[in-house]
Structures are given as structure tokens and as C-alpha cells.
Protein backbone atom coordinates (compact mmCIF):
# COMPACT_ATOMS: atom_id res chain seq x y z
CA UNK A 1 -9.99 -6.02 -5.66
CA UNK A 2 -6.52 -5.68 -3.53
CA UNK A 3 -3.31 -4.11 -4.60
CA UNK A 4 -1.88 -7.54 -5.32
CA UNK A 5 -5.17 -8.55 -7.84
CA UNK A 6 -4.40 -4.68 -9.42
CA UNK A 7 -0.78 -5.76 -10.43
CA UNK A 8 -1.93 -9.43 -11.28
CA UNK A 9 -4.40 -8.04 -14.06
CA UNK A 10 -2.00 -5.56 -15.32
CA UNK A 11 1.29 -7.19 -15.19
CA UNK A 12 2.61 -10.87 -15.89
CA UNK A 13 3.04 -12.73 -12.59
CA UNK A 14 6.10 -13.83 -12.94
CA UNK A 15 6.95 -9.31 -12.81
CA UNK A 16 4.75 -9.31 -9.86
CA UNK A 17 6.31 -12.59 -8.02
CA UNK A 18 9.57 -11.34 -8.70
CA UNK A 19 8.86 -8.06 -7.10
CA UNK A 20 7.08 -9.39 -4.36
CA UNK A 21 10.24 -11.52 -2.87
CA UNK A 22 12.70 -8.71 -3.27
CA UNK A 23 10.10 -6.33 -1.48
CA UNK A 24 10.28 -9.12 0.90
CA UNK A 25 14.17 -9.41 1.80
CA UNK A 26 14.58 -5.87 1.62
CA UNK A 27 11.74 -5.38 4.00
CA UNK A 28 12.92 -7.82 6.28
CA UNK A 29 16.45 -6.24 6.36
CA UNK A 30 15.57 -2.79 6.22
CA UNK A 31 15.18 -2.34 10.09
CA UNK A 32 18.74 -3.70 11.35
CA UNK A 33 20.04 -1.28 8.56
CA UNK A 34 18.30 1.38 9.94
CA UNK A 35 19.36 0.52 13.26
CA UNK A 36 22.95 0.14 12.56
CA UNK A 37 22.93 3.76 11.35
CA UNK A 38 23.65 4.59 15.40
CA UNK A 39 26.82 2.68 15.04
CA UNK A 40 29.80 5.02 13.75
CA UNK A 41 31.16 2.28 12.17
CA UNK A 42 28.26 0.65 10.62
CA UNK A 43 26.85 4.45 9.30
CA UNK A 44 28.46 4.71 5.86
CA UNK A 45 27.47 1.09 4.90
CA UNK A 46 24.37 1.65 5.89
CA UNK A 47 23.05 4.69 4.64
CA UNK A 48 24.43 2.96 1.25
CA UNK A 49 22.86 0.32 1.49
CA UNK A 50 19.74 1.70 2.68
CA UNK A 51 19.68 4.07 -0.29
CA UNK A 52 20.01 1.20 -2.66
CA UNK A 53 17.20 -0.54 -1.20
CA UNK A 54 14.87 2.63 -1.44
CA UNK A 55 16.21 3.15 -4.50
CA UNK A 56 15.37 0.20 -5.95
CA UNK A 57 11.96 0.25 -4.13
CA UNK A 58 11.12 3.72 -5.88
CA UNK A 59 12.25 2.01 -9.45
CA UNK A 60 10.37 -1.60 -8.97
CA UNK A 61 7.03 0.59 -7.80
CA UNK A 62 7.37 2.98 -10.32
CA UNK A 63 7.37 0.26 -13.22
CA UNK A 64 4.21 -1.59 -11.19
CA UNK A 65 2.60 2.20 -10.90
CA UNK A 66 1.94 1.77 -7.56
CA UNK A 67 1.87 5.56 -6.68
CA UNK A 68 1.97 5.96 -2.76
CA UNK A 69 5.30 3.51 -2.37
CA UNK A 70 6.58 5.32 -5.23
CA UNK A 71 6.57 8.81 -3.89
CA UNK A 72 7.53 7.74 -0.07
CA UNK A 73 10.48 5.63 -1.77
CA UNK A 74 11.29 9.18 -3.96
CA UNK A 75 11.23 11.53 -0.64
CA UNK A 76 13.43 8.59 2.12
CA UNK A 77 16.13 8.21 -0.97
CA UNK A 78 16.32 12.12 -0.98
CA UNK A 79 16.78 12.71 2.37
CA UNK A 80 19.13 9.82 2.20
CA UNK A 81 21.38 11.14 -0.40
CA UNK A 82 21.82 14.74 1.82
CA UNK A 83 22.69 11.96 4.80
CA UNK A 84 25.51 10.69 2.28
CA UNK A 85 26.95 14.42 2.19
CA UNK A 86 27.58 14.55 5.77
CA UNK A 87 30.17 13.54 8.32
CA UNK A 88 28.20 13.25 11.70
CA UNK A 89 26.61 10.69 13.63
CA UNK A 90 22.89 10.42 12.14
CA UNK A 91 20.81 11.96 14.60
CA UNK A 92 18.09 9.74 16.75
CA UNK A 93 15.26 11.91 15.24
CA UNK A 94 16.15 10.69 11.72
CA UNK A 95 16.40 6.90 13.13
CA UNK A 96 13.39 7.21 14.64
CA UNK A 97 11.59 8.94 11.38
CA UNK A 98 13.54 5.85 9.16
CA UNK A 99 11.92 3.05 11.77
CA UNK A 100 8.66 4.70 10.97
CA UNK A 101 9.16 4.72 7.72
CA UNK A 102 10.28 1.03 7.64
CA UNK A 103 7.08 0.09 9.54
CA UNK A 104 4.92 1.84 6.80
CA UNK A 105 6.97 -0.04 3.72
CA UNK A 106 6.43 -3.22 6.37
CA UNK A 107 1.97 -2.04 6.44
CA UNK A 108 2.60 -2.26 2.81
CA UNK A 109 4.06 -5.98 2.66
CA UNK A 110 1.28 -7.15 4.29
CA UNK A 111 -0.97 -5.76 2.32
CA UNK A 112 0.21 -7.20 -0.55
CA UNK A 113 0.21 -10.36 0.90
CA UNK A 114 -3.67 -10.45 2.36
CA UNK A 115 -4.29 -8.90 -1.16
CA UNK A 116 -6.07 -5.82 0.65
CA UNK A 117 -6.47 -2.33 -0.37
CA UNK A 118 -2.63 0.24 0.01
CA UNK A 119 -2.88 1.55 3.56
CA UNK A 120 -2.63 5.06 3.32
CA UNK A 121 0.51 6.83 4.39
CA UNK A 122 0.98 8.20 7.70
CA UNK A 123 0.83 12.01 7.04
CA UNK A 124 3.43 12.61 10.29
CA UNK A 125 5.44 10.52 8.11
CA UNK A 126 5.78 13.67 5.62
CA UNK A 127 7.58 15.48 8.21
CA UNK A 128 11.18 15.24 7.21
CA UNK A 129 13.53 15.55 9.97
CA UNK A 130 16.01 17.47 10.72
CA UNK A 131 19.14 16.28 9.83
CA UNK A 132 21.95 18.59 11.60
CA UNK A 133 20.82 18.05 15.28
């Protein structure tokens, strides 16, 4: 049984559907966020909105129990709440670190949709980076 056959036996589909096309937009719009973050005047919006989206990813996967996208969600919205505190440039370390992270919450999406087993998380995605270079 797959992830998506899990949450279909434990949860009504219409909970499941629903969270399966917002995981899909805010998948598909995490990236140019993320990328946008190099822009001075793109930064603020984005790190907003990209905390909203984790955010919401770390709520939605905490109802569904669906423990690995719940913790990664938990640790990105941290780090992205320090990013809110501060008033330089994001560094390319923590772009690069987001991207990865965006391609793991991507692995994710498709596993859901082939209705396969959670990928296992990256562990050099545990590395936090450092945010004042």
C-alpha cells in the first residue's frame, strides 16, 4: 500500500483530494519563490509567502499524520521565520538548501501521485545553513 492508499483508508477523499491539489500549486510555485529570494526586491514577499506555503504544508500534513513532510515543513518554516528577522540579501547557501528542499517536497508529489511508498528525506537536507554569510 502507497502513501496515497494510507490517507484514502484513513481519511474521506474529498480531505485527501483537497490536499492533494493545494500540495500541487504550492509545489509548482514553490521554486520561482525560492528563486526570487535573490532579488532585493522580490525578498520580503517571498520569504512571506514561502513561509505561508510551508506553513500550511506543516498544518495540512500534520492533520493527514504524514510524519516526514510534517517535520521537514516544521524545521524550513523555522529557519524561515529567523530569515523574516533580518535585513540582508538571503545568502546563495540558503537558496541553494531551499531548492533542495523544494525538490524533496517535489519527490514527495510524485509519490503521492504513483501512490508509492514516502521517499525518505535526504539527511544533507538536515543541515541547516547558515544564514549570516
Amino acid at each position: 500500500m502507497g502513501i496515497k492508499s494510507d490517507l484514502d483508508s484513513k481519511f474521506d477523499f474529498e480531505i485527501v483530494d483537497e490536499f492533494l491539489d493545494h500540495y500541487s500549486m504550492m509545489i509548482d510555485s514553490m521554486e520561482v519563490m525560492i528563486l526570487d529570494l535573490s532579488k532585493i526586491n522580490m525578498q520580503r514577499r517571498s520569504i512571506d509567502e514561502l513561509f505561508r506555503v510551508f506553513h500550511n504544508i506543516k498544518s495540512a500534513s500534520g492533520y493527514l499524520q504524514i510524519e516526514p513532510m510534517t517535520r521537514l515543513s516544521t524545521l524550513v518554516e523555522d529557519e524561515l521565520e529567523q530569515l523574516r528577522s533580518k535585513t540582508e540579501p538571503v545568502n546563495d547557501e540558503t537558496i541553494t538548501w531551499l531548492l533542495e528542499i523544494s525538490d524533496m517536497f517535489a519527490q514527495w508529489h510524485d509519490d503521492l501521485k504513483k501512490d508509492a511508498e514516502l521517499s525518505k528525506v535526504r539527511f544533507a537536507l538536515l543541515k541547516i545553513p547558515d544564514l549570516d554569510k
